[in-house]
Protein backbone atom coordinates (compact mmCIF):
# COMPACT_ATOMS: atom_id res chain seq x y z
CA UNK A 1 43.30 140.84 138.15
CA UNK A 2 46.43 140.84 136.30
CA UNK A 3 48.18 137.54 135.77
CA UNK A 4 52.04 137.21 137.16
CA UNK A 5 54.62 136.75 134.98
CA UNK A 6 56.08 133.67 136.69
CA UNK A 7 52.83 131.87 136.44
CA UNK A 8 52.21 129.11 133.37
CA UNK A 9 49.65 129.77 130.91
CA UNK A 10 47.39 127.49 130.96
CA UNK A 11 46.99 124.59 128.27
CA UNK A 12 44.03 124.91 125.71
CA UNK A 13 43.82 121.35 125.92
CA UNK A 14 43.48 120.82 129.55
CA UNK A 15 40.66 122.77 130.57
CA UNK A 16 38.18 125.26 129.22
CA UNK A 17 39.47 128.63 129.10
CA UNK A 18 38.25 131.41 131.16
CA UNK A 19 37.71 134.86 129.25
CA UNK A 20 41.07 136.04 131.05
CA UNK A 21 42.84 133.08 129.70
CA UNK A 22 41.79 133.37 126.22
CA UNK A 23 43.64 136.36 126.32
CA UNK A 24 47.06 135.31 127.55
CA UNK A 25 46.75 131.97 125.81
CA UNK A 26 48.60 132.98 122.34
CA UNK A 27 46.19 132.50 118.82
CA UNK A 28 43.36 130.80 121.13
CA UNK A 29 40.66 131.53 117.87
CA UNK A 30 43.37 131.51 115.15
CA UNK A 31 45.04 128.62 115.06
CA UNK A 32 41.89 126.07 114.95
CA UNK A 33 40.28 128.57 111.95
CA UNK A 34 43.87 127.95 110.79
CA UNK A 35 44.32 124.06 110.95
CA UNK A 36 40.18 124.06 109.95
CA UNK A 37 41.23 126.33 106.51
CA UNK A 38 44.57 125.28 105.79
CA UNK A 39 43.55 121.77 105.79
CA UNK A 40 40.70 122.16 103.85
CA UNK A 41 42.57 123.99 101.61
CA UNK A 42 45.76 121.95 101.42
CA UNK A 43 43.49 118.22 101.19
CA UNK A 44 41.91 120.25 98.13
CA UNK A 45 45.34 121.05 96.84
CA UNK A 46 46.59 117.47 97.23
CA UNK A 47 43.26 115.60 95.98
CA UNK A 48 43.80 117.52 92.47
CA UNK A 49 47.50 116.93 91.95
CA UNK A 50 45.66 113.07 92.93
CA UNK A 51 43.29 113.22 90.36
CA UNK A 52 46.03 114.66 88.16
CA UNK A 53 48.60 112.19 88.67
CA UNK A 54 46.20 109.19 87.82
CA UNK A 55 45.07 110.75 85.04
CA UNK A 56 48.83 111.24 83.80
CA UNK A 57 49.36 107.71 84.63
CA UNK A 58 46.45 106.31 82.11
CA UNK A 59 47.65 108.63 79.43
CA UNK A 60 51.43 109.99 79.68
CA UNK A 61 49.99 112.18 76.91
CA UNK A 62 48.13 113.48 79.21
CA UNK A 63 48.50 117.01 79.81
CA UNK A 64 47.25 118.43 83.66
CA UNK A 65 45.27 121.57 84.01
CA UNK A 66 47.77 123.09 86.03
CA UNK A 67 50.40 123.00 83.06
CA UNK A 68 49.98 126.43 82.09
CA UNK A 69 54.09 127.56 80.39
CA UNK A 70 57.84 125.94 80.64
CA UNK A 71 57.91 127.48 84.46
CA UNK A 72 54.39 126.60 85.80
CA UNK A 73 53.97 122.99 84.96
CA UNK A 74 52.68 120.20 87.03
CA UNK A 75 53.30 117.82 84.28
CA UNK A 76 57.09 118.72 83.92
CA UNK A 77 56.92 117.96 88.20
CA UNK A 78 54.78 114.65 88.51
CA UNK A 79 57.19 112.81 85.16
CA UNK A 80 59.96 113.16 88.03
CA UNK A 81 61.69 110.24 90.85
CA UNK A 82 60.99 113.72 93.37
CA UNK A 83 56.82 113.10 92.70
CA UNK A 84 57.43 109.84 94.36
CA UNK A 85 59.88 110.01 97.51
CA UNK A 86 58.60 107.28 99.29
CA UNK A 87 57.67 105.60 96.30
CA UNK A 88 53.95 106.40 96.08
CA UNK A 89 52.79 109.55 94.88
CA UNK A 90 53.51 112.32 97.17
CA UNK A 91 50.11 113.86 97.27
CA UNK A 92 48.72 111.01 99.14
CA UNK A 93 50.94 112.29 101.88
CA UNK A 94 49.03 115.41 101.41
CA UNK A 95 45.20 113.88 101.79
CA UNK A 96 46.23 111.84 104.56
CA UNK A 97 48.34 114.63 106.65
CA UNK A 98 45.42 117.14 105.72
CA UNK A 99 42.80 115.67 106.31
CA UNK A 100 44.28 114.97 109.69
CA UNK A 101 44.51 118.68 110.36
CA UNK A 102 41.06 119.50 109.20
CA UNK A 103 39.85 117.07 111.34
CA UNK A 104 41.68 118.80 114.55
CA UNK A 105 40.62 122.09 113.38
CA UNK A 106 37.18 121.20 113.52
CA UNK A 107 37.18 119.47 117.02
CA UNK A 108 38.75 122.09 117.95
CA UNK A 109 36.12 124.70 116.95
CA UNK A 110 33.83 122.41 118.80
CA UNK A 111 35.16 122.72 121.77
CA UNK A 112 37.31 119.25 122.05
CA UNK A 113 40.30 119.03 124.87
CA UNK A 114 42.91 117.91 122.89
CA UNK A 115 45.90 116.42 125.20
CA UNK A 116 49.76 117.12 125.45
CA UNK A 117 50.24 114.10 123.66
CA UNK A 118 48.13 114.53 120.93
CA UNK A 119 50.14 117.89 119.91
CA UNK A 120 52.98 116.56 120.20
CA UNK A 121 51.83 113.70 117.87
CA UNK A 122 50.30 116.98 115.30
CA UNK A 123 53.94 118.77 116.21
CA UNK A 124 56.04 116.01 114.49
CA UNK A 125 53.33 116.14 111.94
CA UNK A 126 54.07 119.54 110.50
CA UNK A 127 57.50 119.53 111.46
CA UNK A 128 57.80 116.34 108.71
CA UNK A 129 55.63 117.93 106.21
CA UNK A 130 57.45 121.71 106.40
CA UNK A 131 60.72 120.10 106.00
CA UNK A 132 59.60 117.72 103.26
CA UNK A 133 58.05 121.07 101.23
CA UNK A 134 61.31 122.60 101.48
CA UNK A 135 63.04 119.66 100.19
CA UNK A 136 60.53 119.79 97.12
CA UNK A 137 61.08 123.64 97.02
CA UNK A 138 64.79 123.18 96.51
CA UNK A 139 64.07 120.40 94.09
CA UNK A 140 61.51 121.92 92.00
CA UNK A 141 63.92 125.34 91.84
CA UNK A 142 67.49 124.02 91.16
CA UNK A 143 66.93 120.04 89.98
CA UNK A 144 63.57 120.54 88.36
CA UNK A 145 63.25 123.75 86.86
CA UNK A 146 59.83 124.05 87.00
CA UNK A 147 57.05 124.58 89.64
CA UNK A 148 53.65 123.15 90.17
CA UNK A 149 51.22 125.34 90.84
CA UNK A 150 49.15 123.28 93.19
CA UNK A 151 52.07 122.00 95.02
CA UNK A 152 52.68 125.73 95.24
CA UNK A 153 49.35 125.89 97.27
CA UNK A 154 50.01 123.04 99.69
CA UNK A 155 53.41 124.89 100.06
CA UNK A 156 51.45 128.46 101.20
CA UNK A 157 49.85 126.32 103.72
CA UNK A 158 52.28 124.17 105.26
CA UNK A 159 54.64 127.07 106.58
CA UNK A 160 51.63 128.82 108.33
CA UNK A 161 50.39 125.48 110.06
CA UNK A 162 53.63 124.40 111.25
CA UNK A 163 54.64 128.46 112.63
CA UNK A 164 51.27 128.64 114.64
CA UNK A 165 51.56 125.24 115.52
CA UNK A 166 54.93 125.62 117.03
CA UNK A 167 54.32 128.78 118.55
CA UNK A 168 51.34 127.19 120.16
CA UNK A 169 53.69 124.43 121.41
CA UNK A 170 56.42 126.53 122.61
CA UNK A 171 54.00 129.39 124.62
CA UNK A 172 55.14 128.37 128.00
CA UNK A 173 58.41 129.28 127.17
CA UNK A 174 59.44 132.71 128.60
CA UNK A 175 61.67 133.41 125.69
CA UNK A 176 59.12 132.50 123.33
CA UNK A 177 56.79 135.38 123.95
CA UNK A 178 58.89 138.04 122.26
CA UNK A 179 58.64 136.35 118.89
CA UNK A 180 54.60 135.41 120.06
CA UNK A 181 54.22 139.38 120.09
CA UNK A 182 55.42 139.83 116.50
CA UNK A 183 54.14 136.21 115.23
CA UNK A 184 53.40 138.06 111.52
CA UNK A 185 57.09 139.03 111.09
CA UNK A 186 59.04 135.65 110.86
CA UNK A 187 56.14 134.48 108.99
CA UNK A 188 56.53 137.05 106.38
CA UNK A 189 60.02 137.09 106.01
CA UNK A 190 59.58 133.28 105.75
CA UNK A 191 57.00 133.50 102.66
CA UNK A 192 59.35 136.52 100.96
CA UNK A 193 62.37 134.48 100.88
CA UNK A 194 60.47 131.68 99.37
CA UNK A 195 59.07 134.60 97.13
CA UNK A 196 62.24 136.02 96.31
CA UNK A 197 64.04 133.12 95.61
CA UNK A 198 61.37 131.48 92.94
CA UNK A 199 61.83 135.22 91.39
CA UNK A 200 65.60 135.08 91.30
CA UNK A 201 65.69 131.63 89.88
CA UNK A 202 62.88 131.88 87.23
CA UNK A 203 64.42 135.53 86.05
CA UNK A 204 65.12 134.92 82.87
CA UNK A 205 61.63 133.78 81.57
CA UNK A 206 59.45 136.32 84.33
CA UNK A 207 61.63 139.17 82.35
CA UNK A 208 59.96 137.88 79.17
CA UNK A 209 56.69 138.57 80.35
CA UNK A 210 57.59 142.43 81.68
């Protein structure tokens, strides 16, 4: 039986889905593998540039593993007022925020209901923390001048988690279903812009390397 247009689709967190609704319900697999491995992978990303940053603190001689030439160096990053927008090293933010998200992920793979409320609360979440890493993109390109390659990481992640995210928010919407069909496109014009402009800015030492 074929579902009319004009009715909802159901909420993931409401009820358990029916094998009909798993199909009209948008990412109903992908996005808690996504919040389950982007977490994971982002609280990993965050807990080294932790470990890192106290280790810098005992010994400002310190150099960090992820210092690797004048363009890819955490140390040139953490030595800066942008490491520490709130006043407390920004990769806390990470652990906490991630570690949020893996746990979701997880209760999500095991079946949890998870209510309106509660994504709203995760919405806000990675709306703060995809704004924030585009703040520190534009800071580590054009005030910086150098890039860290683990904040680089937490980066990759963030954009995904907030686009499914959203798109899982936004479902009901009847507009919403035309970018829903072609969810891969704005993400990869999203990560080639990024891409593109790291390129253009970082030029004249990638063309030493050709």
């Amino acid at each position: 039986m074929q579902r009319s247009q004009a009715e909802p689709l159901p909420e993931l967190a409401d009820a358990p889905l029916s094998a009909e609704d798993e199909e009209a319900v948008p990412f109903p697999r992908l996005l808690p593998r996504l919040l389950t491995t982007g977490g994971l992978v982002g609280l990993a990303a965050a807990f080294t540039l932790s470990i890192e940053k106290i280790a810098l603190l005992k010994n400002p001689a310190y150099v960090p593993s992820c210092s690797l030439n004048p363009v890819l160096s955490c140390g040139s990053v953490m030595n800066t007022p942008q490491a520490e927008a709130f006043g407390f090293p920004n990769p806390l933010l990470g652990v906490a925020g991630f570690a949020i998200v893996t746990t979701v992920g997880v209760a999500m793979l095991a079946g949890a209901a998870l209510p309106r409320w509660f994504w709203m609360g995760l919405q806000a979440g990675v709306t703060f923390g995809v704004v924030f890493v585009h703040w520190l993109i534009y800071q580590s390109l054009y005030v910086i001048g150098a890039l860290c390659p683990y904040c680089m990481v937490v980066w990759a992640v963030t954009i995904p988690l907030f686009w499914y995210v959203t798109l899982h928010s936004l479902r009901r919407l009847r507009t919403a279903h035309s970018v829903i069909g072609y969810h891969a496109v704005p993400l990869t014009l999203w990560f080639l812009a990024v891409i593109t402009a790291i390129g253009i800015r970082f030029w004249s030492y990638w063309s030493t390397l050709l």
